[in-house]
N, C-alpha and C. Protein backbone atom coordinates (compact mmCIF):
# COMPACT_ATOMS: atom_id res chain seq x y z
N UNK A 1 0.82 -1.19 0.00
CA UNK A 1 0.00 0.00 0.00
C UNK A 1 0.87 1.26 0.00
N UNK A 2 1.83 0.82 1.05
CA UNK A 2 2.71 2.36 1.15
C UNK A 2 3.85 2.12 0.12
N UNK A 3 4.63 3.23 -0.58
CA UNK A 3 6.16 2.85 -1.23
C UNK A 3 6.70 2.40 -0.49
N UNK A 4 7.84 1.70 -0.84
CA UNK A 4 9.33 1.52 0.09
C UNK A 4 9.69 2.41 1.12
N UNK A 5 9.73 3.88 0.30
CA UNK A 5 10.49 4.96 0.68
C UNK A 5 9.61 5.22 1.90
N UNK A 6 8.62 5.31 2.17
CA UNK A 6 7.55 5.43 3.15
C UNK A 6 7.25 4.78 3.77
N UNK A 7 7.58 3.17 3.77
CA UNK A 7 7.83 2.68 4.72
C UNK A 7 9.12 2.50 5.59
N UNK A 8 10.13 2.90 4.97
CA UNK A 8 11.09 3.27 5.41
C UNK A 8 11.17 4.50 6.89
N UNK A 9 10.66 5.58 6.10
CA UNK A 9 10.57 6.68 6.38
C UNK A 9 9.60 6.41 7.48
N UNK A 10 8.55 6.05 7.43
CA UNK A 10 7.82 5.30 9.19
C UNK A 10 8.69 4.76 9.93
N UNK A 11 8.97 3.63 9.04
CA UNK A 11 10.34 3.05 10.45
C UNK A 11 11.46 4.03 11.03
N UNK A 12 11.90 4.44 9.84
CA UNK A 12 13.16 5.98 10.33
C UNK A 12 12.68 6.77 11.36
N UNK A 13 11.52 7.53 11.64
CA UNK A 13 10.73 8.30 12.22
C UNK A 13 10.34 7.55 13.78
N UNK A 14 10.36 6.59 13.47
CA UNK A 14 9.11 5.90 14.95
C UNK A 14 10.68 5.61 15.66
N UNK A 15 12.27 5.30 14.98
CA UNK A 15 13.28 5.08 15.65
C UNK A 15 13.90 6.34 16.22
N UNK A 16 13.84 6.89 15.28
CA UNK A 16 14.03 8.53 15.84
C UNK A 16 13.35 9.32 16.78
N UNK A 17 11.90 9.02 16.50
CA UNK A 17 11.52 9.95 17.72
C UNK A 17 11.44 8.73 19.09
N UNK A 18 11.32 7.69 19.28
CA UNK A 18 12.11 6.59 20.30
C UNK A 18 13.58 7.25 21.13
N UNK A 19 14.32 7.75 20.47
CA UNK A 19 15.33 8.01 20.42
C UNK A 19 15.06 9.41 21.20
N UNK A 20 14.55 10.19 20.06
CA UNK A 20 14.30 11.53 20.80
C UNK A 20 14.05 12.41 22.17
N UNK A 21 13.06 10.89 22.68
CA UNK A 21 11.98 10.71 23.31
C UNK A 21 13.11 10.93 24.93
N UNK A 22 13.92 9.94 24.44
CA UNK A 22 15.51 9.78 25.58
C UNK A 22 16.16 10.76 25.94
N UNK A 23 16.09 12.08 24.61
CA UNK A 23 17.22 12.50 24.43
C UNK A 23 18.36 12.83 23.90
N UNK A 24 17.74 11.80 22.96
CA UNK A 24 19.23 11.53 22.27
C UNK A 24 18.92 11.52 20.68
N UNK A 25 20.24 11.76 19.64
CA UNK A 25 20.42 12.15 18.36
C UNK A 25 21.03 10.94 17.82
N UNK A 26 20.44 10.51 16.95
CA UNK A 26 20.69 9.46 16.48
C UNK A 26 21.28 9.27 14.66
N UNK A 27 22.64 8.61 14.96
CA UNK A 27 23.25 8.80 13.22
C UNK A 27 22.50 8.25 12.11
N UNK A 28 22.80 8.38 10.93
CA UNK A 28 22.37 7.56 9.80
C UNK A 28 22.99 6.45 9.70
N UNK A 29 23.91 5.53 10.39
CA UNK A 29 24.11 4.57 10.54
C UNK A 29 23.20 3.46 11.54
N UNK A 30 23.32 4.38 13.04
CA UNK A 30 22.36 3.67 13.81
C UNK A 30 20.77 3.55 13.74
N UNK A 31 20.70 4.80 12.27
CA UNK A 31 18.83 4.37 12.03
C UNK A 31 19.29 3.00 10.83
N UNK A 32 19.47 3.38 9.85
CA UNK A 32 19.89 2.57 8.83
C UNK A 32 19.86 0.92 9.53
N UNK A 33 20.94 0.64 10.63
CA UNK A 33 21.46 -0.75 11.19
C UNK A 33 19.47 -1.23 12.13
N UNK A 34 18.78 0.24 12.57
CA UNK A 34 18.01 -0.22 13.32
C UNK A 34 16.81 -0.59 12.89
N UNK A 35 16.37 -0.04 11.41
CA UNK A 35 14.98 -0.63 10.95
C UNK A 35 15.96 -1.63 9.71
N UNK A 36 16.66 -1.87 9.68
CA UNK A 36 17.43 -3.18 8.26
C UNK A 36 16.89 -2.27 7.07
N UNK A 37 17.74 -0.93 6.97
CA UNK A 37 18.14 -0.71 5.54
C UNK A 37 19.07 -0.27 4.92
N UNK A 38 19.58 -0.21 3.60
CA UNK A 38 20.31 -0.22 3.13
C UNK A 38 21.12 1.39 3.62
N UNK A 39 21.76 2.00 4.14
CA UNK A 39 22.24 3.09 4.59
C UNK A 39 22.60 4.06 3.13
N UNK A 40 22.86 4.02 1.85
CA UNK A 40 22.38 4.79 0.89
C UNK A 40 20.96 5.54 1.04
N UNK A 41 19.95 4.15 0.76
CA UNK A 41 18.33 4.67 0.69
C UNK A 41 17.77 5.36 2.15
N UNK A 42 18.70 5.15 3.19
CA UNK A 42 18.24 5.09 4.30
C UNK A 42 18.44 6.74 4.33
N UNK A 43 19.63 7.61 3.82
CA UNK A 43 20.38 8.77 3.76
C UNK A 43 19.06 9.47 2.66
N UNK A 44 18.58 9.28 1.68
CA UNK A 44 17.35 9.13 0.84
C UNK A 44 16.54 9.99 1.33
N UNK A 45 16.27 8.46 2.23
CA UNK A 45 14.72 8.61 2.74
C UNK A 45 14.61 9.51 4.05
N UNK A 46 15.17 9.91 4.80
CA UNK A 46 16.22 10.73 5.80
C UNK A 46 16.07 12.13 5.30
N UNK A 47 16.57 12.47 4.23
CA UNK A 47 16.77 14.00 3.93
C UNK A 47 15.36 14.20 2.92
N UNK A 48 14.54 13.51 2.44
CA UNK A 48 13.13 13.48 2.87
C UNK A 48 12.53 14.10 3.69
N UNK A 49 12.35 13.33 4.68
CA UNK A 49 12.08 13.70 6.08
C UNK A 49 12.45 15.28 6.40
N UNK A 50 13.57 15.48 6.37
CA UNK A 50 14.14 16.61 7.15
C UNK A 50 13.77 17.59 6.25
N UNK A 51 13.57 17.72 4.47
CA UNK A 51 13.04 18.63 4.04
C UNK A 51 11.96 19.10 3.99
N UNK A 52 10.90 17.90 4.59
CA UNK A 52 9.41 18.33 4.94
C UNK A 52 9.00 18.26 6.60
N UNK A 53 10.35 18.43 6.82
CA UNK A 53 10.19 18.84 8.33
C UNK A 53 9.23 17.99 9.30
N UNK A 54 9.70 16.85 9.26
CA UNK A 54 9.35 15.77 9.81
C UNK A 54 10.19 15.42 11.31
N UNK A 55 11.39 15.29 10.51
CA UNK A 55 12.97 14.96 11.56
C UNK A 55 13.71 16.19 11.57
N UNK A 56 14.67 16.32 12.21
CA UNK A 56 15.66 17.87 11.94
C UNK A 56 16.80 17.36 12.03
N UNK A 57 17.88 17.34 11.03
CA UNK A 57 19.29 16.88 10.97
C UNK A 57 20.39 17.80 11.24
N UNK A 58 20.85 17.54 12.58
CA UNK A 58 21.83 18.34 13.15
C UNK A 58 23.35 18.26 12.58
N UNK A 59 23.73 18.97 12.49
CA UNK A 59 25.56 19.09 11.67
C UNK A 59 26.39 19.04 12.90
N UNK A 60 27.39 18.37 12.99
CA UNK A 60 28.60 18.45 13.69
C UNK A 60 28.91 17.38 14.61
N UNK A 61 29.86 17.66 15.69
CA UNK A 61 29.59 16.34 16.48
C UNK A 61 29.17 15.67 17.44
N UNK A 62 28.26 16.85 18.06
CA UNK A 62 26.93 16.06 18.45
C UNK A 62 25.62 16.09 17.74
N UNK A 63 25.70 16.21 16.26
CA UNK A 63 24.58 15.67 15.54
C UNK A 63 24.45 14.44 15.74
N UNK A 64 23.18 14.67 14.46
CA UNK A 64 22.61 13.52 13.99
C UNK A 64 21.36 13.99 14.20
N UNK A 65 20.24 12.60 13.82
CA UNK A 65 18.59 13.02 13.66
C UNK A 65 18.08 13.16 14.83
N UNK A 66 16.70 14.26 14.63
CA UNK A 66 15.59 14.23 16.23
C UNK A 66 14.84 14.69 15.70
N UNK A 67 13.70 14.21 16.86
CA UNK A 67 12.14 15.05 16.21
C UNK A 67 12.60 16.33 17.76
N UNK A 68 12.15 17.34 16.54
CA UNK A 68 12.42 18.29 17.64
C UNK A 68 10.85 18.78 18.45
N UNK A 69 11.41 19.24 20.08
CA UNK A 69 10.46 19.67 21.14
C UNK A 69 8.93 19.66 20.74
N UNK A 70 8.73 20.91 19.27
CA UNK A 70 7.34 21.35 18.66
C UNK A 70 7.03 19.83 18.20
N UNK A 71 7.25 19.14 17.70
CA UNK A 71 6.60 18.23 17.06
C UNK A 71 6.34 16.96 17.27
N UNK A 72 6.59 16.96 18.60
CA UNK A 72 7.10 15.47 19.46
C UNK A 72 5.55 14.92 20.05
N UNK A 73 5.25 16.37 20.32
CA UNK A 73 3.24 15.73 20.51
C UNK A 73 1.87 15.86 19.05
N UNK A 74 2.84 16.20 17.93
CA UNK A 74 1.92 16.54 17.00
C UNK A 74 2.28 15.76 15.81
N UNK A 75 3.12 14.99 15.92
CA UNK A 75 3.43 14.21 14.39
C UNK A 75 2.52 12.92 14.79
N UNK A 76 2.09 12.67 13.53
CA UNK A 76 1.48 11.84 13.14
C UNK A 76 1.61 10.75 12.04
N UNK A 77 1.21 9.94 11.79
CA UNK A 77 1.75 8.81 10.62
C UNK A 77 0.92 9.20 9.06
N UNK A 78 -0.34 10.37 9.55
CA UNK A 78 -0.72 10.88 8.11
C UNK A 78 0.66 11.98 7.67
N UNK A 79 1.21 12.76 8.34
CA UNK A 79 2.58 13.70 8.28
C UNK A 79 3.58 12.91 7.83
N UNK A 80 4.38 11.69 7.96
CA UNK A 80 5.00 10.88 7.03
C UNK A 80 4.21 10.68 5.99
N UNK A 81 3.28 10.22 5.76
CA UNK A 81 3.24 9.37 4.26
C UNK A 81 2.69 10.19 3.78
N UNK A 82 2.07 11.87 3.92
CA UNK A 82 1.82 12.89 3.11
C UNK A 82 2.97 13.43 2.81
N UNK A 83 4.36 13.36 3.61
CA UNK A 83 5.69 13.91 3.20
C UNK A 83 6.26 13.15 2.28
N UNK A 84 6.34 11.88 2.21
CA UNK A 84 6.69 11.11 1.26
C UNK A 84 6.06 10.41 0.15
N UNK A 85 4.76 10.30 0.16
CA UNK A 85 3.90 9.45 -0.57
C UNK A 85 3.22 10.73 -1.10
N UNK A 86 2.49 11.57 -0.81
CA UNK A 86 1.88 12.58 -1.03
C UNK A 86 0.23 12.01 -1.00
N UNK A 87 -0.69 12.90 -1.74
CA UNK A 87 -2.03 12.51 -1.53
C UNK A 87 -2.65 11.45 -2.84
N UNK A 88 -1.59 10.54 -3.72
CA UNK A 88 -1.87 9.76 -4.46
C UNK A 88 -2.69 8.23 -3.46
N UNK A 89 -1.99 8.18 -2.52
CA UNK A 89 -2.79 6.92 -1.67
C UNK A 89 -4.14 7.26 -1.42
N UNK A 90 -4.67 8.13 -1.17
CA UNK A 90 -6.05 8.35 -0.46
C UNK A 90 -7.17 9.28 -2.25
N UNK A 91 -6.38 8.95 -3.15
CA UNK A 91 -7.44 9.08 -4.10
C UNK A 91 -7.00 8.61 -5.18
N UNK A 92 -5.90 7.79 -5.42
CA UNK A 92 -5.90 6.62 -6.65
C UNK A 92 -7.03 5.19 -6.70
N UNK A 93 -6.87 5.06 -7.90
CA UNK A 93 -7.90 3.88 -8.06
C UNK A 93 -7.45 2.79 -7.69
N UNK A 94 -8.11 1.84 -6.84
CA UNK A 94 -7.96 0.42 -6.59
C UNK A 94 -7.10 -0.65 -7.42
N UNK A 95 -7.81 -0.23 -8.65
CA UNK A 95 -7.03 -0.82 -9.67
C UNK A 95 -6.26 -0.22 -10.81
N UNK A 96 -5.89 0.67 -10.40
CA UNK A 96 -4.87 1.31 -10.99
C UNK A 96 -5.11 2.24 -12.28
N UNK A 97 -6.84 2.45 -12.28
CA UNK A 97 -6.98 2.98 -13.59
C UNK A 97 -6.89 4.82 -13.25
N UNK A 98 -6.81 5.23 -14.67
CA UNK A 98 -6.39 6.60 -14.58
C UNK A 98 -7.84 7.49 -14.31
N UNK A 99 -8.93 6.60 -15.14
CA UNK A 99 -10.04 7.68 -14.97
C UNK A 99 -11.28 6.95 -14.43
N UNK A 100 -10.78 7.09 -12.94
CA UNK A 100 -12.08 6.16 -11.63
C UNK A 100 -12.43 7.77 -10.99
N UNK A 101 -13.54 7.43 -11.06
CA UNK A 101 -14.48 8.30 -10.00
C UNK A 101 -15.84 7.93 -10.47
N UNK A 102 -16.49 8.82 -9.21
CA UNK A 102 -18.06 8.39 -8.68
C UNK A 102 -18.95 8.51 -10.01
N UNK A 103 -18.45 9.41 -10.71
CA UNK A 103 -19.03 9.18 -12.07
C UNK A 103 -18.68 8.19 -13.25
N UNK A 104 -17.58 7.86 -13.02
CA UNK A 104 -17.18 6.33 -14.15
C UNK A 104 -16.27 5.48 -12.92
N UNK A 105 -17.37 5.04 -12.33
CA UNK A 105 -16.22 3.93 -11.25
C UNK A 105 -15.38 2.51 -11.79
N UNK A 106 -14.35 2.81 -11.11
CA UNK A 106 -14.05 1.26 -11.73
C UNK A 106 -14.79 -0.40 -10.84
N UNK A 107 -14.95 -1.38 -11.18
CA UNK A 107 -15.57 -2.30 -10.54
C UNK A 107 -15.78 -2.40 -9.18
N UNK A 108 -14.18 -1.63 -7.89
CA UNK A 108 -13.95 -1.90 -6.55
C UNK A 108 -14.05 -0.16 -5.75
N UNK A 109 -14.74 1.15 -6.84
CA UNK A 109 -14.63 2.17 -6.85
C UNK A 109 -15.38 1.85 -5.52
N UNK A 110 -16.52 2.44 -4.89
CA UNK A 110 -16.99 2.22 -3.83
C UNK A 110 -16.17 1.28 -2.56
N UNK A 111 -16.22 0.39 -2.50
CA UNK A 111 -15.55 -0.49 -1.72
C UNK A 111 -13.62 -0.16 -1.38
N UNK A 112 -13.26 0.74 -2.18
CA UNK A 112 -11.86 0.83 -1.90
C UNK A 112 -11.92 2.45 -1.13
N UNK A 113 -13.08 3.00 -1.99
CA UNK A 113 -13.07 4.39 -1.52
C UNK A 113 -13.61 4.42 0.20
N UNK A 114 -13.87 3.47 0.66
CA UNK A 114 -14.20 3.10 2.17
C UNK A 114 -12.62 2.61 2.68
N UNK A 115 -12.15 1.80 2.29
CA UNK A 115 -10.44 1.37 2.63
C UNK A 115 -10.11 2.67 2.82
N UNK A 116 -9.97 3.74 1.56
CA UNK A 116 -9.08 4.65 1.89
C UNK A 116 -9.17 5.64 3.22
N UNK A 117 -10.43 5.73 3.04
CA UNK A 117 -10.85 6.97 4.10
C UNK A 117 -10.84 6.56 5.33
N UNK A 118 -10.67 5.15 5.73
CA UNK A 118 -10.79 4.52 7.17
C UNK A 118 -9.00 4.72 7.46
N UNK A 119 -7.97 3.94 6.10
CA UNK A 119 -6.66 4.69 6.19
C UNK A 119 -6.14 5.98 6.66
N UNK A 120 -7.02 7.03 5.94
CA UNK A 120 -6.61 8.22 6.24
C UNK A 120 -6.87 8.60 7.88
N UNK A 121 -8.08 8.07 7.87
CA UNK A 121 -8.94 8.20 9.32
C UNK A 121 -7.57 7.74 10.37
N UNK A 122 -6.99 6.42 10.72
CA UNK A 122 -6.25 5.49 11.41
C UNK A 122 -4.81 6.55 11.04
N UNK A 123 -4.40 7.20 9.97
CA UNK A 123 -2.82 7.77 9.59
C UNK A 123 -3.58 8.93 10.60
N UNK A 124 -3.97 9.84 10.86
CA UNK A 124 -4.00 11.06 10.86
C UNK A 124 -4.50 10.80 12.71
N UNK A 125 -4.97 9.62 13.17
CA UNK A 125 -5.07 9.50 14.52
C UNK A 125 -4.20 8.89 15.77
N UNK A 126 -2.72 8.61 14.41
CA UNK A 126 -2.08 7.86 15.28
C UNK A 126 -1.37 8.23 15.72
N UNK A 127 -0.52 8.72 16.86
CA UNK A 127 0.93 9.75 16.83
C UNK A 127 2.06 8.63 17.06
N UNK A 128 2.63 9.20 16.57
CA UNK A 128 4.50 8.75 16.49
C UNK A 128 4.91 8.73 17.42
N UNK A 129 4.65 9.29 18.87
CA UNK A 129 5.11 9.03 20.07
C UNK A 129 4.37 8.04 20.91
N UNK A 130 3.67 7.90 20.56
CA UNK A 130 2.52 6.90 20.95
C UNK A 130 2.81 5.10 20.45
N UNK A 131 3.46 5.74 19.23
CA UNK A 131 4.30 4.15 18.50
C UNK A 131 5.37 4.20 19.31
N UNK A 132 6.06 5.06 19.33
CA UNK A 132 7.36 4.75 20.01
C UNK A 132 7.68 4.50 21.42
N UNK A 133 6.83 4.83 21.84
CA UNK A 133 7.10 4.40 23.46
C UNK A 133 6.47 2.89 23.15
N UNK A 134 5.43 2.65 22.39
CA UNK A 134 5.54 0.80 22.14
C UNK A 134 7.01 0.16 22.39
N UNK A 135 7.74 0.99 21.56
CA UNK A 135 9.19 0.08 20.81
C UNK A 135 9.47 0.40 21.95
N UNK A 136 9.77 1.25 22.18
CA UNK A 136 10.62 1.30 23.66
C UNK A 136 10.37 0.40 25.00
N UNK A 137 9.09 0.18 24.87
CA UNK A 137 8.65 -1.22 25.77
C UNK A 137 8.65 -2.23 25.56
N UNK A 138 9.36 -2.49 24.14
CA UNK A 138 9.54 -3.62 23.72
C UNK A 138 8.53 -4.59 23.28
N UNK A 139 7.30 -3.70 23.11
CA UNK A 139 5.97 -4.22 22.86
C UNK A 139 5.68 -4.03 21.04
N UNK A 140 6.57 -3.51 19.88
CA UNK A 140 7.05 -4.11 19.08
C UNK A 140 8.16 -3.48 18.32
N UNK A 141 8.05 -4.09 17.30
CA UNK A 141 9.41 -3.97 17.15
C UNK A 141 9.70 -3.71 15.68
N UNK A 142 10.53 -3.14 14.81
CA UNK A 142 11.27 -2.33 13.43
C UNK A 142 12.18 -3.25 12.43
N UNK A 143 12.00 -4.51 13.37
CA UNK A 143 12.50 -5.57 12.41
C UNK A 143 13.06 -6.70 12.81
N UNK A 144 12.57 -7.80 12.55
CA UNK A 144 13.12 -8.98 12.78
C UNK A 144 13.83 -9.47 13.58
N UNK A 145 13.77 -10.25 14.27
CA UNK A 145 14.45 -10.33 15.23
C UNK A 145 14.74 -12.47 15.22
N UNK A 146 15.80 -12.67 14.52
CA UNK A 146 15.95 -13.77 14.70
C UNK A 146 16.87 -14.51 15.73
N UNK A 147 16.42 -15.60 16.53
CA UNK A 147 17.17 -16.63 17.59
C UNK A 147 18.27 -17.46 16.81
């Protein structure tokens, strides 16, 4: 449902503001190593973020990423995937056609147009600090975890 880059960019975000949450600034290595991605796309999907003012990327040597003070009770998971995905998820067609709407629906027009809006509904109610103190309780988790 979501791109790569956006799911990325959720995981980047929910580790970061985890992180934040502590105190602490976290590199593009230790997000990269902490949701399993490739640290190129991870740098990507990262300065993303920081240009739609999601994360804030500090220079020097106590940088690195944070959700800063203002935004630590107001980000939300509709604020990622409108920064990265934009508003193609919540009004493309089900099946991929170019010209769906209420006036020429495609076969799943109705029935998807309920998916979306319950999506948007669930992105825009969830906050990012609210995920992250999950992870932080260890109640879940950004990737795999094999014995």
């Amino acid at each position: 449902m979501f791109s790569k880059s956006c799911e990325y960019g959720i995981k980047a975000t929910l580790y970061v503001m985890q992180k934040s949450l502590l105190g602490q600034r976290v590199s593009l290595n230790d997000i990269a190593e902490a949701i399993d991605s490739p640290t190129a796309f991870t740098a990507k999907v990262l300065q993303s973020l920081s240009k739609n003012k999601i994360i804030q990327s500090i220079k020097g040597y106590y940088g690195g990423y944070e959700v800063t003070r203002e935004k630590i009770d107001k980000l939300t998971l509709f604020d990622i995937v409108h920064a990265i995905d934009g508003d193609p998820i919540y009004n493309g067609c089900g099946l991929g056609m170019k010209e769906c709407n209420a006036s020429m629906p495609c076969p799943i027009h109705n029935e998807f147009a309920e998916v979306r809006d319950s999506l948007k509904k669930m992105l825009r109610s969830t906050y990012v600090k609210d995920l992250a103190s999950e992870l932080e309780q260890g109640r879940v988790y950004l990737k795999r975890h094999i014995n």
